[in-house]
PDB file of N, CA and C in Angstrom:
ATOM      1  N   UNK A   1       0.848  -1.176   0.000  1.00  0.00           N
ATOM      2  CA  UNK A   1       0.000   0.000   0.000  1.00  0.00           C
ATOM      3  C   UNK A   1       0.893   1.238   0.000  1.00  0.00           C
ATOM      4  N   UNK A   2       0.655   2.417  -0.750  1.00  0.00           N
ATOM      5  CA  UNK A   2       1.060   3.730  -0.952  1.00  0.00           C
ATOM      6  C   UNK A   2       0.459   4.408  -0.224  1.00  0.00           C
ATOM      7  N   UNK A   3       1.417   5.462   0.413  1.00  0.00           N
ATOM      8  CA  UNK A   3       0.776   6.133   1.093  1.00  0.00           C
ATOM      9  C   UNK A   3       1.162   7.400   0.783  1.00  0.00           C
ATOM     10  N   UNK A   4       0.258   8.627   0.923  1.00  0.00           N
ATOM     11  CA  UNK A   4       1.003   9.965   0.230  1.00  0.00           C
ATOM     12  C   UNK A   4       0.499  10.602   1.441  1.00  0.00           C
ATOM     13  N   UNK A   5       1.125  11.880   1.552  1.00  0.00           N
ATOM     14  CA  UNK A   5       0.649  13.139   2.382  1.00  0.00           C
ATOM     15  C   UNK A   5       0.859  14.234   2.511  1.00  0.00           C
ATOM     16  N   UNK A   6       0.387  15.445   2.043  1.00  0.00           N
ATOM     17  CA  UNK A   6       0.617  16.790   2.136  1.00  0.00           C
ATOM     18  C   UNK A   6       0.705  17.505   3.113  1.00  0.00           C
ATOM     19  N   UNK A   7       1.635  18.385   3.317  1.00  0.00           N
ATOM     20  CA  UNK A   7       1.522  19.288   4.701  1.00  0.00           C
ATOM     21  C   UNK A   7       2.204  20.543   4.074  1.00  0.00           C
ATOM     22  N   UNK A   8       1.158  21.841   4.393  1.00  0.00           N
ATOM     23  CA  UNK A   8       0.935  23.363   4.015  1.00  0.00           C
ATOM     24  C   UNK A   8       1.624  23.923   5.227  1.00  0.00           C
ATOM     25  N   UNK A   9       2.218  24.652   5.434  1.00  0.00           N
ATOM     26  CA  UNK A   9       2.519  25.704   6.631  1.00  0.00           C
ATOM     27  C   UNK A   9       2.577  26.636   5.700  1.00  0.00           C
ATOM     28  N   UNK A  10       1.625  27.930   7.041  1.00  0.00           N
ATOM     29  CA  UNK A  10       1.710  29.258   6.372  1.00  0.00           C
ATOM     30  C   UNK A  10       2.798  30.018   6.902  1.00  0.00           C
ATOM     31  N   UNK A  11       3.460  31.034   6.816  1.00  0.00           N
ATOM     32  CA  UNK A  11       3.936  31.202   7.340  1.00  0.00           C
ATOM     33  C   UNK A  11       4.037  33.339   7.253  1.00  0.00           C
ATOM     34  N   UNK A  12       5.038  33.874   8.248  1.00  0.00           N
ATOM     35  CA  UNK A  12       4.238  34.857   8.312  1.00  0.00           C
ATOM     36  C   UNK A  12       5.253  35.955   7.043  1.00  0.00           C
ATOM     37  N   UNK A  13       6.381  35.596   6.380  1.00  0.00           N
ATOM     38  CA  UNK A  13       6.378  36.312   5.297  1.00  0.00           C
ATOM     39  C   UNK A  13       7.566  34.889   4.544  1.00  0.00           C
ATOM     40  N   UNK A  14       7.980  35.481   3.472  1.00  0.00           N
ATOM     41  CA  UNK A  14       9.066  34.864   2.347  1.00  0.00           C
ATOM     42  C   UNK A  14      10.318  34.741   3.265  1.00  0.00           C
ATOM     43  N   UNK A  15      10.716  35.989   3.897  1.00  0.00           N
ATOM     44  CA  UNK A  15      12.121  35.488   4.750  1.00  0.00           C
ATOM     45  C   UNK A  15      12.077  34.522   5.960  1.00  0.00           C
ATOM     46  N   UNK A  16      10.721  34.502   6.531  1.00  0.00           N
ATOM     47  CA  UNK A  16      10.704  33.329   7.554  1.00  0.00           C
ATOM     48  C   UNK A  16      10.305  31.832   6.742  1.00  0.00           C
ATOM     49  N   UNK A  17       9.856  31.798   5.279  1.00  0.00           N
ATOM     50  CA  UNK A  17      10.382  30.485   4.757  1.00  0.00           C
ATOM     51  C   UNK A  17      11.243  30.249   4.132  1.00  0.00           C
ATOM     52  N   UNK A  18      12.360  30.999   3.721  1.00  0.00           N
ATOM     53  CA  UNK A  18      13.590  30.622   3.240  1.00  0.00           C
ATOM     54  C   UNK A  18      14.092  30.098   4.310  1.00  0.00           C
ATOM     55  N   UNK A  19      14.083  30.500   5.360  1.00  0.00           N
ATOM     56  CA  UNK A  19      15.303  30.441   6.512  1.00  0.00           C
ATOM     57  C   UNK A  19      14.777  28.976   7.226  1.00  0.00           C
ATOM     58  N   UNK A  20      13.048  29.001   6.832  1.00  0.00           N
ATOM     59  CA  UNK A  20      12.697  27.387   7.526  1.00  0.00           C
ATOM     60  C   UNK A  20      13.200  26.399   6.048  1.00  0.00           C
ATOM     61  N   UNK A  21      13.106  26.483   4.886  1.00  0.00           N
ATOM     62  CA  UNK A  21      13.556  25.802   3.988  1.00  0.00           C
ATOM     63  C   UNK A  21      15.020  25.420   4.114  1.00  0.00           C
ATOM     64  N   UNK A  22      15.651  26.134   4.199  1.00  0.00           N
ATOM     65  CA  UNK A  22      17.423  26.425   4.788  1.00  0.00           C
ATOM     66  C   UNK A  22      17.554  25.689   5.861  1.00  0.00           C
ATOM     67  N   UNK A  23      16.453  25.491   7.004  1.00  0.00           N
ATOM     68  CA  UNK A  23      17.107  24.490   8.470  1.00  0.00           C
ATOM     69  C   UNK A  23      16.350  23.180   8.077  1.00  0.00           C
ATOM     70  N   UNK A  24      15.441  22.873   7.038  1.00  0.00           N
ATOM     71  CA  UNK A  24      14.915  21.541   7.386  1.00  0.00           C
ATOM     72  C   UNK A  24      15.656  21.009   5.876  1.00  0.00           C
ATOM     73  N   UNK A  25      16.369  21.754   5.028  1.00  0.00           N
ATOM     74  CA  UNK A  25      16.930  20.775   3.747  1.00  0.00           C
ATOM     75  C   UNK A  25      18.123  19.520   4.106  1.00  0.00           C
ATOM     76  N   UNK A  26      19.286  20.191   4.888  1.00  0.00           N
ATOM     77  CA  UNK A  26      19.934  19.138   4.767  1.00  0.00           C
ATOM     78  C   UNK A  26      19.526  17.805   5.590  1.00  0.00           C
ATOM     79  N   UNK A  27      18.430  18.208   6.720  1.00  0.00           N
ATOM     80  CA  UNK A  27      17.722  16.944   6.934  1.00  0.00           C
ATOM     81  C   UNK A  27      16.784  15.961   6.594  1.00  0.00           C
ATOM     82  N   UNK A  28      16.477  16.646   4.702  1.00  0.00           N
ATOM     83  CA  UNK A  28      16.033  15.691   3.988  1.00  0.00           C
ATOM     84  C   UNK A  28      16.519  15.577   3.268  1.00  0.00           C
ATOM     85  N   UNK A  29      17.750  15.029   3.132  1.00  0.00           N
ATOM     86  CA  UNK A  29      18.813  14.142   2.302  1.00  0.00           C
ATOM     87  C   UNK A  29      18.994  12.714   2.824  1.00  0.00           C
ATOM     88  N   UNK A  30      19.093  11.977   1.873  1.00  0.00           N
ATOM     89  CA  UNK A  30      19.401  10.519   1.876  1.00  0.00           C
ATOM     90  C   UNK A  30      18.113   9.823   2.626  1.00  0.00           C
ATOM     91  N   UNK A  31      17.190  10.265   2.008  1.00  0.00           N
ATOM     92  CA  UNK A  31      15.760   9.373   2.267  1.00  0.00           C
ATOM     93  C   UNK A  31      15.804   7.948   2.018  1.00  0.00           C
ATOM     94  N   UNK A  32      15.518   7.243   2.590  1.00  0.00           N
ATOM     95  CA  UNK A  32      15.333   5.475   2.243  1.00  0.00           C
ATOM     96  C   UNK A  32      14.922   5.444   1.229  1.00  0.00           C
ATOM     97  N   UNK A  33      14.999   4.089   0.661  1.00  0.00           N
ATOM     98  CA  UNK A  33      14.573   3.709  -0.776  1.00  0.00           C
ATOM     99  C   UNK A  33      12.723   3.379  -0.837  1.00  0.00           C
ATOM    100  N   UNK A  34      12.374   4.301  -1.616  1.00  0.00           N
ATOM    101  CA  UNK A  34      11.579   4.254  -1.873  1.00  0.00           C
ATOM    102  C   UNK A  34      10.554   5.235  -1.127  1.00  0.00           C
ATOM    103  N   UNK A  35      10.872   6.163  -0.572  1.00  0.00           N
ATOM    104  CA  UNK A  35      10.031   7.374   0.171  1.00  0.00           C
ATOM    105  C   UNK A  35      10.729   8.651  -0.902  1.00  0.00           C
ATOM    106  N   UNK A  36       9.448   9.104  -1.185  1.00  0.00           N
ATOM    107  CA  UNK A  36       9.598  10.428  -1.536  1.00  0.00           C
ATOM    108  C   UNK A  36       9.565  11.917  -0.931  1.00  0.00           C
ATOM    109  N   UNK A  37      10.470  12.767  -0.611  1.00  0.00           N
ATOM    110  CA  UNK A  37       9.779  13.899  -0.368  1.00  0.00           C
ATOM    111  C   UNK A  37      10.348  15.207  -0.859  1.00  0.00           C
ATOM    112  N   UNK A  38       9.387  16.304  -1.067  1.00  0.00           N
ATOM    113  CA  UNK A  38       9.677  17.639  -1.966  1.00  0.00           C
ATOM    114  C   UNK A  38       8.974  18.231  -1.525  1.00  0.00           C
ATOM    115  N   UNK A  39       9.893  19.838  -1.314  1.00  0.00           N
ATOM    116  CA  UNK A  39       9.972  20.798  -0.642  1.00  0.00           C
ATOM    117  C   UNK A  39       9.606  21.972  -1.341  1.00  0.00           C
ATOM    118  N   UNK A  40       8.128  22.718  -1.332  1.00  0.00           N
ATOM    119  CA  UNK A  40       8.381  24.229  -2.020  1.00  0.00           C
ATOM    120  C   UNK A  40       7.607  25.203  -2.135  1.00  0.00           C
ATOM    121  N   UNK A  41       8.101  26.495  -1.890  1.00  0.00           N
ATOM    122  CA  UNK A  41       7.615  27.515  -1.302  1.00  0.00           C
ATOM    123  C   UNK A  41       6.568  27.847  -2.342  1.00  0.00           C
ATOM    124  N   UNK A  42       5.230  28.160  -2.159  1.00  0.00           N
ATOM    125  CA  UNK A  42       4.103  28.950  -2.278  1.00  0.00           C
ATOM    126  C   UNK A  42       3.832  30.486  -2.347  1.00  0.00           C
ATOM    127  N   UNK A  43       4.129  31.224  -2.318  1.00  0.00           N
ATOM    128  CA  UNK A  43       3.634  32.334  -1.531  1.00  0.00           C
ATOM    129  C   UNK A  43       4.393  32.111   0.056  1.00  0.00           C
ATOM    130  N   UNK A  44       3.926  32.906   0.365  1.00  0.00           N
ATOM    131  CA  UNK A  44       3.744  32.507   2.295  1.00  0.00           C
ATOM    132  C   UNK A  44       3.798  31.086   2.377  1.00  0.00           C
ATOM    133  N   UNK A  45       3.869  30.481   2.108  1.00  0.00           N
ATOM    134  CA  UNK A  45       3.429  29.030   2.545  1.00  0.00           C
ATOM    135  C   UNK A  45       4.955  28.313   1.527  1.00  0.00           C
ATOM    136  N   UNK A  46       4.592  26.574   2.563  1.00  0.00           N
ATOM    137  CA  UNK A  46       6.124  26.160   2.539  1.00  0.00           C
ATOM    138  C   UNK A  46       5.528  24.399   2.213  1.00  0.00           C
ATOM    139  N   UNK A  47       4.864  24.200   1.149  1.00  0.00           N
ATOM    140  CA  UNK A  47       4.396  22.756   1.131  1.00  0.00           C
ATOM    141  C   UNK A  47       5.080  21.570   1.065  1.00  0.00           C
ATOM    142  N   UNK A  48       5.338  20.371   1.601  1.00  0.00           N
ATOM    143  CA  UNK A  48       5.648  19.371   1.914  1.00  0.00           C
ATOM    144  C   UNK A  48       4.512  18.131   1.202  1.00  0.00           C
ATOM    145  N   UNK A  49       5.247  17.544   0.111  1.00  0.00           N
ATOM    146  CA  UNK A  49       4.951  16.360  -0.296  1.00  0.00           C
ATOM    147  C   UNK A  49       5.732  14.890   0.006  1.00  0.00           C
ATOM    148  N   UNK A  50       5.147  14.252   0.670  1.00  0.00           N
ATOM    149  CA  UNK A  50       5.665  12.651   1.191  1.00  0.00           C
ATOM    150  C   UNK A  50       4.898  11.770   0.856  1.00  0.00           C
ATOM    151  N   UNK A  51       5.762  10.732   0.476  1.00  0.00           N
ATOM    152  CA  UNK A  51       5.115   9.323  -0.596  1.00  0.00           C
ATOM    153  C   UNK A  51       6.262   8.357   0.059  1.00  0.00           C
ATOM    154  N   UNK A  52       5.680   7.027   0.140  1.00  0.00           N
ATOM    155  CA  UNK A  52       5.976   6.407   0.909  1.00  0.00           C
ATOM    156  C   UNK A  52       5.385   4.802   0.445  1.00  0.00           C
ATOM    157  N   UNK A  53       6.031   3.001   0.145  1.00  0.00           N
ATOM    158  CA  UNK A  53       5.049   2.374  -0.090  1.00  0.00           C
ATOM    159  C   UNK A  53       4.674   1.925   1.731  1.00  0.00           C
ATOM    160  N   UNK A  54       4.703   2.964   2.684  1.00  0.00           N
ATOM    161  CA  UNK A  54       4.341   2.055   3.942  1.00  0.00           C
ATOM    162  C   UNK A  54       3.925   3.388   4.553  1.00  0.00           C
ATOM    163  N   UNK A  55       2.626   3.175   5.058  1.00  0.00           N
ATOM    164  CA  UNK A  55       2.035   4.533   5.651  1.00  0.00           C
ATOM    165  C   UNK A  55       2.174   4.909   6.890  1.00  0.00           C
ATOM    166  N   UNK A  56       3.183   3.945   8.115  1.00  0.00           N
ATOM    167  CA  UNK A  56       3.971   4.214   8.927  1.00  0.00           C
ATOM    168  C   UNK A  56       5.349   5.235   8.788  1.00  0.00           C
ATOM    169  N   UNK A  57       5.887   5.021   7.882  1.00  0.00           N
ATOM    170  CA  UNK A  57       6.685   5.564   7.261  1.00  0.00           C
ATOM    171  C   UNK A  57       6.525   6.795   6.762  1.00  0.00           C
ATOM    172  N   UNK A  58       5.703   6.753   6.353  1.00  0.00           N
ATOM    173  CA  UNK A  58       4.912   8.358   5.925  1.00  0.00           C
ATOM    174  C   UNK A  58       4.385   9.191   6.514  1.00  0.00           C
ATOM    175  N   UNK A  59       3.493   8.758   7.563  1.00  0.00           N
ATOM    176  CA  UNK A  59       3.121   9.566   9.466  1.00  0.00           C
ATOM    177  C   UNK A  59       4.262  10.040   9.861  1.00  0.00           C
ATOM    178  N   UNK A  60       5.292   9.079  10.126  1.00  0.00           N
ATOM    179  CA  UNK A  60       6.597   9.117  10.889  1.00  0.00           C
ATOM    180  C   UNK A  60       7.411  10.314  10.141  1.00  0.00           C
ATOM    181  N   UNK A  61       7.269  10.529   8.956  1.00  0.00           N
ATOM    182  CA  UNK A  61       7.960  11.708   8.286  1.00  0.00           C
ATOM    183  C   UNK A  61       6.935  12.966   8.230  1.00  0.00           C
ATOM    184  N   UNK A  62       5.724  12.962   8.171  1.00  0.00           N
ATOM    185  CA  UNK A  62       4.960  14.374   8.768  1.00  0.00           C
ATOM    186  C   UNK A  62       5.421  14.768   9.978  1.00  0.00           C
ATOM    187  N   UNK A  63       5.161  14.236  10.709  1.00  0.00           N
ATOM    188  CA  UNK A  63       5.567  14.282  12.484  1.00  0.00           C
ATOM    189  C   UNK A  63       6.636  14.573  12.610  1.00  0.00           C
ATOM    190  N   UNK A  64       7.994  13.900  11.882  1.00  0.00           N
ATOM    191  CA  UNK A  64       9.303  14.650  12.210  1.00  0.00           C
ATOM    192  C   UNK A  64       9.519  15.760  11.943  1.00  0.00           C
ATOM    193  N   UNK A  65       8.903  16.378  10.456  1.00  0.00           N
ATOM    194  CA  UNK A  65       8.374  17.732   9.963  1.00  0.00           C
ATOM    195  C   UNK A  65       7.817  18.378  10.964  1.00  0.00           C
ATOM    196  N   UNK A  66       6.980  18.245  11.249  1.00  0.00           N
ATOM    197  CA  UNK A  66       6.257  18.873  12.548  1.00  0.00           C
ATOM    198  C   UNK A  66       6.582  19.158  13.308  1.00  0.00           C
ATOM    199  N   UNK A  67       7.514  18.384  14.090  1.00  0.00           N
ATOM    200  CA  UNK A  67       8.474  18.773  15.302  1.00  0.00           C
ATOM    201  C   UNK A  67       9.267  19.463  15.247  1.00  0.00           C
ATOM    202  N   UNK A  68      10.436  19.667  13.321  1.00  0.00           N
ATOM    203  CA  UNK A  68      11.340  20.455  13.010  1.00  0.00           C
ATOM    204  C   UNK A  68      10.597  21.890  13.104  1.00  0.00           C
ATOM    205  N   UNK A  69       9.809  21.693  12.339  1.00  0.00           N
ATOM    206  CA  UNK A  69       9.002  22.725  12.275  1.00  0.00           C
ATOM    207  C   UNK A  69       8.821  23.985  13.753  1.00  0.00           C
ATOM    208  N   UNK A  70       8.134  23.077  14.262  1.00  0.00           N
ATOM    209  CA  UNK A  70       7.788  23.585  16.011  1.00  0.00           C
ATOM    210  C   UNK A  70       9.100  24.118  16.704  1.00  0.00           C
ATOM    211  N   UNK A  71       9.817  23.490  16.065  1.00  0.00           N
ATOM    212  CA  UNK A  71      11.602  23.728  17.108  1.00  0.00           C
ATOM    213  C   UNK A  71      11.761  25.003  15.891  1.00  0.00           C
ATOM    214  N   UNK A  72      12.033  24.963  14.990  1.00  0.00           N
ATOM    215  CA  UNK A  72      12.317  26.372  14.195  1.00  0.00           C
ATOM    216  C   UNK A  72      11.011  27.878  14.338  1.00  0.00           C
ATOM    217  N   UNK A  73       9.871  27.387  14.811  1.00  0.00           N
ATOM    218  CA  UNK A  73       9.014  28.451  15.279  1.00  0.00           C
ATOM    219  C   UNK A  73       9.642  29.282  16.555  1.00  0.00           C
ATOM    220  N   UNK A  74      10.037  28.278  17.296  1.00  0.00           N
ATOM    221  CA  UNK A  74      10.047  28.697  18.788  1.00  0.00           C
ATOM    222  C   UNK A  74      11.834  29.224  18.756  1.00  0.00           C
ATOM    223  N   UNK A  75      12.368  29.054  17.716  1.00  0.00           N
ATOM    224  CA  UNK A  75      14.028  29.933  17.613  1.00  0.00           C
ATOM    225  C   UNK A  75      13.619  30.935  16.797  1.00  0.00           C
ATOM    226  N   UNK A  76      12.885  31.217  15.681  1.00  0.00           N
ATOM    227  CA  UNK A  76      12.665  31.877  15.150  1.00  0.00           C
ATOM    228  C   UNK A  76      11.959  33.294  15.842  1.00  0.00           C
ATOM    229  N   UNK A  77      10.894  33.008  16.931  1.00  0.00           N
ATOM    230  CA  UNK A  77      10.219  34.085  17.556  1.00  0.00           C
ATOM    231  C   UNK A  77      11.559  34.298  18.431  1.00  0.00           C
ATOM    232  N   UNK A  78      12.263  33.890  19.463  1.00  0.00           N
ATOM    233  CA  UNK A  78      13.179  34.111  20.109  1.00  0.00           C
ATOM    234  C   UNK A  78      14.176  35.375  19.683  1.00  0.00           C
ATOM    235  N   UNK A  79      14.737  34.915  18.190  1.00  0.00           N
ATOM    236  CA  UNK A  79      15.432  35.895  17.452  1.00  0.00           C
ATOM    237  C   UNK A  79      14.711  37.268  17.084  1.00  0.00           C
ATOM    238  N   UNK A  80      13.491  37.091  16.919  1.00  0.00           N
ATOM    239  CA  UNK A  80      13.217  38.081  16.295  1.00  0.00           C
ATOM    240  C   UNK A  80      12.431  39.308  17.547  1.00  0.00           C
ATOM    241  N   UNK A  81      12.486  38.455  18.777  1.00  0.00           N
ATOM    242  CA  UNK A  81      12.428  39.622  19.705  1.00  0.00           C
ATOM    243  C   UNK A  81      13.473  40.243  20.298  1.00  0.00           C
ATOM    244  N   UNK A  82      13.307  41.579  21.047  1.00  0.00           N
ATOM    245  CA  UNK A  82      14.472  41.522  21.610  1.00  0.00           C
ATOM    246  C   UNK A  82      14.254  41.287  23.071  1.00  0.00           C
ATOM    247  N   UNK A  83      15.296  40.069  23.489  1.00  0.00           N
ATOM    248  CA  UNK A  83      15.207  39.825  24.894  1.00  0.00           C
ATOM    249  C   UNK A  83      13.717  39.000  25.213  1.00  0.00           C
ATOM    250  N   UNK A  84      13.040  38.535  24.018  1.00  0.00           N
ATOM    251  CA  UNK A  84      11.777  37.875  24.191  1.00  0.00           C
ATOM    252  C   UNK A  84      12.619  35.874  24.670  1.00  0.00           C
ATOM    253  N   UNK A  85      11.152  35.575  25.197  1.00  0.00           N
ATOM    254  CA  UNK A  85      11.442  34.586  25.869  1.00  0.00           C
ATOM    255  C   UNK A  85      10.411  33.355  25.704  1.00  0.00           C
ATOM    256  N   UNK A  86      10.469  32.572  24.817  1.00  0.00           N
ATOM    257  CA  UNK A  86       9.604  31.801  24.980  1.00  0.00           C
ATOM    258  C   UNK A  86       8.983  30.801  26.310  1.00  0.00           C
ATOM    259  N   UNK A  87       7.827  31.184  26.343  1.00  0.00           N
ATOM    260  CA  UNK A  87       7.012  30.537  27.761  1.00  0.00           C
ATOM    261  C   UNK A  87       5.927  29.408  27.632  1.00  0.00           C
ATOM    262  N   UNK A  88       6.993  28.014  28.354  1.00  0.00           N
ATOM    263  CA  UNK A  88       5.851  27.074  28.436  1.00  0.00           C
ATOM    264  C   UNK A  88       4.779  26.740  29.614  1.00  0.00           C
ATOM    265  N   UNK A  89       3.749  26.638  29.223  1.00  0.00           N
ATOM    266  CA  UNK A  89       2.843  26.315  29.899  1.00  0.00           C
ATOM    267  C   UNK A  89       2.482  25.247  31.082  1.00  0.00           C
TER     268      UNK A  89
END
């Protein structure tokens, strides 16, 4: 079974997705055989295509996205305040 999956992030201009395109590329190099994935900017937005013949495999690569993702939000607001501080709940 094939499994495919799209994932959109908006984001809030062109320089905050270059710079997320720039931290999540070299960690999609050397994908296993037979998973696909491609990277590319929209507008505002930063779409993610993953293909996969095992749909474990394919969750498991949204989700790592997701997490890169979440970790480059929370450095990204950091930098761009001054002296701002991200606060968990």
């Amino acid at each position: 079974m094939k499994a495919e999956a799209t994932l959109r992030v908006l984001l809030s201009g062109s320089g905050e997705g270059k710079s997320l395109a720039a931290v999540l590329a070299p960690d999609n190099e050397g994908l296993p055989q037979g998973m696909l994935l491609s990277m590319k900017a929209k507008g505002k937005a930063l779409e993610f295509e993953v293909a996969s013949g095992s749909s474990p495999a394919t969750l498991s690569t949204v989700l790592a996205l997701l997490r890169d993702i979440a970790l480059f939000q929370e450095v990204w607001l950091l930098s761009s305040q001054k002296g701002g501080q991200v606060r968990r709940g």
